[in-house]
N, C-alpha and C. Protein backbone atom coordinates (compact mmCIF):
# COMPACT_ATOMS: atom_id res chain seq x y z
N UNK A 1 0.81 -1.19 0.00
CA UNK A 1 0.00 0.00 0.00
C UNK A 1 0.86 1.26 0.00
N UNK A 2 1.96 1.46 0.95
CA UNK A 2 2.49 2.59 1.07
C UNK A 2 3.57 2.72 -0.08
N UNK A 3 4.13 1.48 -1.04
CA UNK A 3 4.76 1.66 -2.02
C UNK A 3 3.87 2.19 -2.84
N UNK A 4 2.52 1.77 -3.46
CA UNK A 4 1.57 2.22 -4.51
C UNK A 4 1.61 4.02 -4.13
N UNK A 5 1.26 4.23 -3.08
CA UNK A 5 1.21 5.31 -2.71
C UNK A 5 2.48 5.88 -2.79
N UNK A 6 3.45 5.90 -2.59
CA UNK A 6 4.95 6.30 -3.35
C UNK A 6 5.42 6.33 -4.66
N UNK A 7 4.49 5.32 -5.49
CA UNK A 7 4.45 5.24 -6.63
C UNK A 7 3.89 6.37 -7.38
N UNK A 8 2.53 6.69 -6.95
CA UNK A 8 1.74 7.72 -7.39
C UNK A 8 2.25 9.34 -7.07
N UNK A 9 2.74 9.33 -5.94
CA UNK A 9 3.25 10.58 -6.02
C UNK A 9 4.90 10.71 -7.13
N UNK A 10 5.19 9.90 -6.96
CA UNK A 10 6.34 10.12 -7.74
C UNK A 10 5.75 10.39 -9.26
N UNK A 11 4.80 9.59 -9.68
CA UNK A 11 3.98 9.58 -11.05
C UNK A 11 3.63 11.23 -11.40
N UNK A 12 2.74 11.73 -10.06
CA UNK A 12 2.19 13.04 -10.04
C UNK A 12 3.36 14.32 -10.05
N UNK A 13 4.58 13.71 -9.53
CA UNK A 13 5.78 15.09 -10.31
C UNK A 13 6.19 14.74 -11.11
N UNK A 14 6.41 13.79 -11.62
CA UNK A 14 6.33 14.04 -13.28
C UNK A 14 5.79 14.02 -13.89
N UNK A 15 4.52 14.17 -13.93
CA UNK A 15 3.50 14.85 -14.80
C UNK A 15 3.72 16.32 -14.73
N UNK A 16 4.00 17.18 -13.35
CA UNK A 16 4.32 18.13 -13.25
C UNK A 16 5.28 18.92 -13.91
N UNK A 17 6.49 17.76 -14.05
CA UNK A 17 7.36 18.11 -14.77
C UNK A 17 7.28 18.58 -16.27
N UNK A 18 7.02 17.01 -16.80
CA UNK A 18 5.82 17.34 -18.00
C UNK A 18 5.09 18.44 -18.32
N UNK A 19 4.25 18.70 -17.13
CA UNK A 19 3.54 19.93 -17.89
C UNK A 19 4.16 21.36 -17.96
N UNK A 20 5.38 21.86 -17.20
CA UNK A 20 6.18 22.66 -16.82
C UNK A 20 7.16 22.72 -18.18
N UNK A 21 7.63 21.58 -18.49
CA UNK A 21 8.31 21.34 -19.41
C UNK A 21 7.04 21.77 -20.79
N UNK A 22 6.25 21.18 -21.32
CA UNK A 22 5.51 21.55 -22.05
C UNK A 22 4.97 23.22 -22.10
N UNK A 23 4.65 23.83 -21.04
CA UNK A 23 4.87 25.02 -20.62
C UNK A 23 5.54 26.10 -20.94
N UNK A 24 6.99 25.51 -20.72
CA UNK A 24 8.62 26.26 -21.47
C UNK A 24 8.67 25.86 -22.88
N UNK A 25 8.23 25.06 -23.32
CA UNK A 25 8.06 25.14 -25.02
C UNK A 25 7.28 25.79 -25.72
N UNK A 26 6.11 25.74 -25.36
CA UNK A 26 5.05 26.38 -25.20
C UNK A 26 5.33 27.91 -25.49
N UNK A 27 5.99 28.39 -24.68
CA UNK A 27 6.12 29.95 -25.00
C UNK A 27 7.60 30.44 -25.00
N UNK A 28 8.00 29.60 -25.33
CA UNK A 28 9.27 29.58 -26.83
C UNK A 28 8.78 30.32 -28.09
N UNK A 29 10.01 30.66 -28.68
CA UNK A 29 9.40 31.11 -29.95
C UNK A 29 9.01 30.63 -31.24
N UNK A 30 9.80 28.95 -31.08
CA UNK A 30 9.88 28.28 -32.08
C UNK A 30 8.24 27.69 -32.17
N UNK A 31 8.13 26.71 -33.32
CA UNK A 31 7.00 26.06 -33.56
C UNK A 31 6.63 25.27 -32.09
N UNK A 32 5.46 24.83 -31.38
CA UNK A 32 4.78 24.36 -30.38
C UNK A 32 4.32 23.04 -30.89
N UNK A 33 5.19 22.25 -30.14
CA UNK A 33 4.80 20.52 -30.81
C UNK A 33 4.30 20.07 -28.72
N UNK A 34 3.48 19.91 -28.70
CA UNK A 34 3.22 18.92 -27.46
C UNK A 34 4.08 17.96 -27.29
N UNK A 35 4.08 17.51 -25.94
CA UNK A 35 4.57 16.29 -25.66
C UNK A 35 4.14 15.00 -25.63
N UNK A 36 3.67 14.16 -26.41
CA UNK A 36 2.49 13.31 -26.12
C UNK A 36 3.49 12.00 -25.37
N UNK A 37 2.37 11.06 -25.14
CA UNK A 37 2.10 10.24 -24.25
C UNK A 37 3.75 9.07 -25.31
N UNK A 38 2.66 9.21 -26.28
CA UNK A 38 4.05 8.25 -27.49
C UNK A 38 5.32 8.50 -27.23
N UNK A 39 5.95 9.43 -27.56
CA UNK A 39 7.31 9.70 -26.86
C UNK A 39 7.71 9.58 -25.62
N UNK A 40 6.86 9.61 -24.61
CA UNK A 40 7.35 9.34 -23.39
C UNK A 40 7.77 7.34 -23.74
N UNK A 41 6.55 6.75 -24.03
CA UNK A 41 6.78 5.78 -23.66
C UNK A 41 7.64 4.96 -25.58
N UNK A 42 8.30 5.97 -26.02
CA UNK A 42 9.11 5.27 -26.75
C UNK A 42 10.64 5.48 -26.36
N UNK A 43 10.84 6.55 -25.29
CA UNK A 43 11.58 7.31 -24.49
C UNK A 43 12.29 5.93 -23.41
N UNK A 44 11.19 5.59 -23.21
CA UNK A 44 11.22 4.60 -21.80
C UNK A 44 11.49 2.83 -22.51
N UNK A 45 11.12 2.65 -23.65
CA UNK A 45 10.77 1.12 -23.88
C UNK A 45 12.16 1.08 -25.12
N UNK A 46 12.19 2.23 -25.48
CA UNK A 46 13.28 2.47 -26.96
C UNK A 46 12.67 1.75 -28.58
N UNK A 47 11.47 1.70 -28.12
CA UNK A 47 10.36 1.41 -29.30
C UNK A 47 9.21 2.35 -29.36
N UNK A 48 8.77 2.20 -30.48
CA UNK A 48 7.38 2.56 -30.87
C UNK A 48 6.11 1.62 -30.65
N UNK A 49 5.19 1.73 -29.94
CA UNK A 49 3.77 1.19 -29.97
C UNK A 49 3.12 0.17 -31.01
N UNK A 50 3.02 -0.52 -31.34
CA UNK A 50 2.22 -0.92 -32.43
C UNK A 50 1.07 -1.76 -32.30
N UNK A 51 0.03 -0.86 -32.85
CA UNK A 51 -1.33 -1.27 -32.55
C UNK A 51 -2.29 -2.16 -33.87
N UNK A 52 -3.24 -2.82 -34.15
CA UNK A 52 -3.64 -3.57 -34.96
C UNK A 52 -4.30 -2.33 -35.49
N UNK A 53 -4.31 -2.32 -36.97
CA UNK A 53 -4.97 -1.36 -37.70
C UNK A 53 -6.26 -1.81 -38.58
N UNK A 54 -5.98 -3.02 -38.49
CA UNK A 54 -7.40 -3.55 -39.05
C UNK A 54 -8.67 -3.39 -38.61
N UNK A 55 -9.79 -3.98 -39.22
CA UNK A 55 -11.00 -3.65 -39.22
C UNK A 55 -11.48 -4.67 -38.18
N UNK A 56 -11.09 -5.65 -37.63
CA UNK A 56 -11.12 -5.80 -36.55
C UNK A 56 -9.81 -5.75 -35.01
N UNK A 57 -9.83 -4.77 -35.31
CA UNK A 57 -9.27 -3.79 -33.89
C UNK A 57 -10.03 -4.09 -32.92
N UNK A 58 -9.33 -4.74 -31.41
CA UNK A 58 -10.00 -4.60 -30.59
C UNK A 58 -10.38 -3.16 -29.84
N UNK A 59 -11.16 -3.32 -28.54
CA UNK A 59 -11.43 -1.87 -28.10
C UNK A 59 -9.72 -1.49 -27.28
N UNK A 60 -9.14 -2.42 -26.64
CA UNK A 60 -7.92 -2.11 -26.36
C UNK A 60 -7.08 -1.31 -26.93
N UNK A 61 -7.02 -2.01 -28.29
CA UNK A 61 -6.21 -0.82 -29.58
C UNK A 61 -6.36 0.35 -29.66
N UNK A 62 -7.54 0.59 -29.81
CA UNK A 62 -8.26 1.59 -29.97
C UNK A 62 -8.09 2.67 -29.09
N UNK A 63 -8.32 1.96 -28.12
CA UNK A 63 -8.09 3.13 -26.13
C UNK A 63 -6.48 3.06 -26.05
N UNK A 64 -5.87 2.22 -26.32
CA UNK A 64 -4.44 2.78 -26.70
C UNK A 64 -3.60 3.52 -27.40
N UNK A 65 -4.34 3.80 -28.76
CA UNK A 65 -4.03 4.57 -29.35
C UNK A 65 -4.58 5.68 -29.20
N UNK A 66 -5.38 6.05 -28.26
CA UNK A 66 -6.18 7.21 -27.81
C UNK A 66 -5.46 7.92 -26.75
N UNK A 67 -5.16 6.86 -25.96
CA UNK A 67 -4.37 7.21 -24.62
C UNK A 67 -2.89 7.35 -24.94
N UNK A 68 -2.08 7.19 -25.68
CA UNK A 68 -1.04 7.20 -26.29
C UNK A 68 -0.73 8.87 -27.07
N UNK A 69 -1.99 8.97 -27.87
CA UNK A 69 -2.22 10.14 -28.22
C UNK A 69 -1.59 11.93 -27.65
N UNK A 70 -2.72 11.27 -26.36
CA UNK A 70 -2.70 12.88 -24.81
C UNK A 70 -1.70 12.90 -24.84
N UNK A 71 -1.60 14.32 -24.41
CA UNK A 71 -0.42 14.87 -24.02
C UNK A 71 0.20 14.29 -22.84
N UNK A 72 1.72 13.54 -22.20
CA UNK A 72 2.27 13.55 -21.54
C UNK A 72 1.62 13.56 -20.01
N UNK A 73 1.68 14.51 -19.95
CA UNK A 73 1.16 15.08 -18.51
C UNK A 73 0.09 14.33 -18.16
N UNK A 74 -1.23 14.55 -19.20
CA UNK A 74 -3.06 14.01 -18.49
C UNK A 74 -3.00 12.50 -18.03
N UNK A 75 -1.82 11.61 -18.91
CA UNK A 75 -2.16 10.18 -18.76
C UNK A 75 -1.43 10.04 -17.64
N UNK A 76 0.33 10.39 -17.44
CA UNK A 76 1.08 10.12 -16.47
C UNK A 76 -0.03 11.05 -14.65
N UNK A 77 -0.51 11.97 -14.94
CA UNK A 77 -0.94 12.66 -14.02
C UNK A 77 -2.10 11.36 -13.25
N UNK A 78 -3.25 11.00 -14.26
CA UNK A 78 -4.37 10.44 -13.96
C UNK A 78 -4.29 8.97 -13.62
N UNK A 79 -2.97 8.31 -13.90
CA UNK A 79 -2.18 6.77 -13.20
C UNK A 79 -2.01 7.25 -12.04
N UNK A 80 -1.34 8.29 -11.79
CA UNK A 80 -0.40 8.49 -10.30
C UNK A 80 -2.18 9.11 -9.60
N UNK A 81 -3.01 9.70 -9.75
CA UNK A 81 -3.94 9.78 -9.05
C UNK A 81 -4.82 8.70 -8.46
N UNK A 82 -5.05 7.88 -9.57
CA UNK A 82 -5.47 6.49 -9.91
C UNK A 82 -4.65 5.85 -8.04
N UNK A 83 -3.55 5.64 -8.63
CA UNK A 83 -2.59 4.72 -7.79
C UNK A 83 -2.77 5.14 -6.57
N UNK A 84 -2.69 6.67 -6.48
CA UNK A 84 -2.99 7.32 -5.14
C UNK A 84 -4.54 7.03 -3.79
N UNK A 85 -5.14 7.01 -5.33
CA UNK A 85 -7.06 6.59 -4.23
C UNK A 85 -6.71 5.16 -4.18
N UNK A 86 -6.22 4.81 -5.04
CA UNK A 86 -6.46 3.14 -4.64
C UNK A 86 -5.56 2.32 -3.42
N UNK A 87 -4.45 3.11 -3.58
CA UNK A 87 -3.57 2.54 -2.34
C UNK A 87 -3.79 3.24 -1.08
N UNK A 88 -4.98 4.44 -1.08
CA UNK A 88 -5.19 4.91 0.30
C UNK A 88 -5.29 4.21 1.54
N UNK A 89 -4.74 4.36 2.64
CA UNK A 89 -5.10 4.09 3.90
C UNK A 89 -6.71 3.32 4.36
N UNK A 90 -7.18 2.78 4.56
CA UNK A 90 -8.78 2.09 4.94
C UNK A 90 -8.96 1.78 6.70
N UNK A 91 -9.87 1.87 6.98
CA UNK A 91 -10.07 1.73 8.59
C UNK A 91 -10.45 0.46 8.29
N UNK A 92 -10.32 -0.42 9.43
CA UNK A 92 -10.79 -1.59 9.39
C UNK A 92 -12.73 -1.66 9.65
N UNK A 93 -12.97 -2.37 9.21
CA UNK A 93 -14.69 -2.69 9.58
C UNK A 93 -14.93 -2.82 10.76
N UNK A 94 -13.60 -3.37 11.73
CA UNK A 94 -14.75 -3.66 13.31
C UNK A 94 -14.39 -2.48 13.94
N UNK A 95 -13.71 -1.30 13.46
CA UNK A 95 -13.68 0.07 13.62
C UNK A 95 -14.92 0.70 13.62
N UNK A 96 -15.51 0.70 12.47
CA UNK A 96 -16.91 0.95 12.24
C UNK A 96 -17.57 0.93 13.02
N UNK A 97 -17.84 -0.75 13.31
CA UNK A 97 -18.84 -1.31 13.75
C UNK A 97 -18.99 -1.37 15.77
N UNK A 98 -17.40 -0.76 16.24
CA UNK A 98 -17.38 -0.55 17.45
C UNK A 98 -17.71 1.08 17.58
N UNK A 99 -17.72 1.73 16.90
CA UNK A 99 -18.16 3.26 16.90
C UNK A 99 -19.12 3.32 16.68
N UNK A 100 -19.84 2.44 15.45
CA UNK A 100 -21.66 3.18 15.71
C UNK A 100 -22.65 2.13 16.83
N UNK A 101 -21.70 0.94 17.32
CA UNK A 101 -22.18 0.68 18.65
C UNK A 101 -22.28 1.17 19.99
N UNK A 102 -20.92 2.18 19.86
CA UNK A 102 -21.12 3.31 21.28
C UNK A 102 -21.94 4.70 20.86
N UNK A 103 -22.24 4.95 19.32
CA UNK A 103 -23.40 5.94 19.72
C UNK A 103 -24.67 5.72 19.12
N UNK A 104 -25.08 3.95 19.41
CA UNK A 104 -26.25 4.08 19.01
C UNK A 104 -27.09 4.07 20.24
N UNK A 105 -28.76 4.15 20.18
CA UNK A 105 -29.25 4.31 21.39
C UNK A 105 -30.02 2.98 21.76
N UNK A 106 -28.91 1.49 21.57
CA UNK A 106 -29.40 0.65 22.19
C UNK A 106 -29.31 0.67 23.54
């Protein structure tokens, strides 16, 4: 749990980075190319993606090449958020269940 949760924040500054970085290009003077999602992860794997182009494409393909698409930042940002709710902290149930037994009015 507390690694996922280490995971995600680390995820969430570099998206930051990302978008900071996109940011400083951004208002550069030269032409404005985004950072998308593709380069990061051809950056990281030292390949390119390759998705089925045919007419039967699954929906996977499809949402991959969609998500591949975004810019940098939205996908890396919305994993590390992702990772963040999911690895949150949880009270146990007989927590619960010993608290609304001391204020109920049995």
């Amino acid at each position: 749990m507390t690694l996922g949760r280490v995971f995600g924040w680390v995820l969430i500054v570099m998206a930051a980075l990302t978008a900071s970085a996109e940011a400083v290009v951004a208002l550069g003077t030269g032409e404005y190319d985004s950072i998308a999602t593709v380069d990061i992860w051809t950056l990281l794997t030292g390949r390119s993606p390759e998705f089925a182009a045919t007419a039967h494409a699954g929906w996977s393909d499809a949402l991959g090449a969609m998500l591949l698409a975004w810019p940098a930042w939205t996908v890396i940002g919305a994993f590390g958020c992702a990772l963040i709710f999911a690895c949150r902290p949880r009270r146990k149930r007989a927590e619960y269940r010993e608290a609304s037994m001391r204020f109920s009015l049995h």
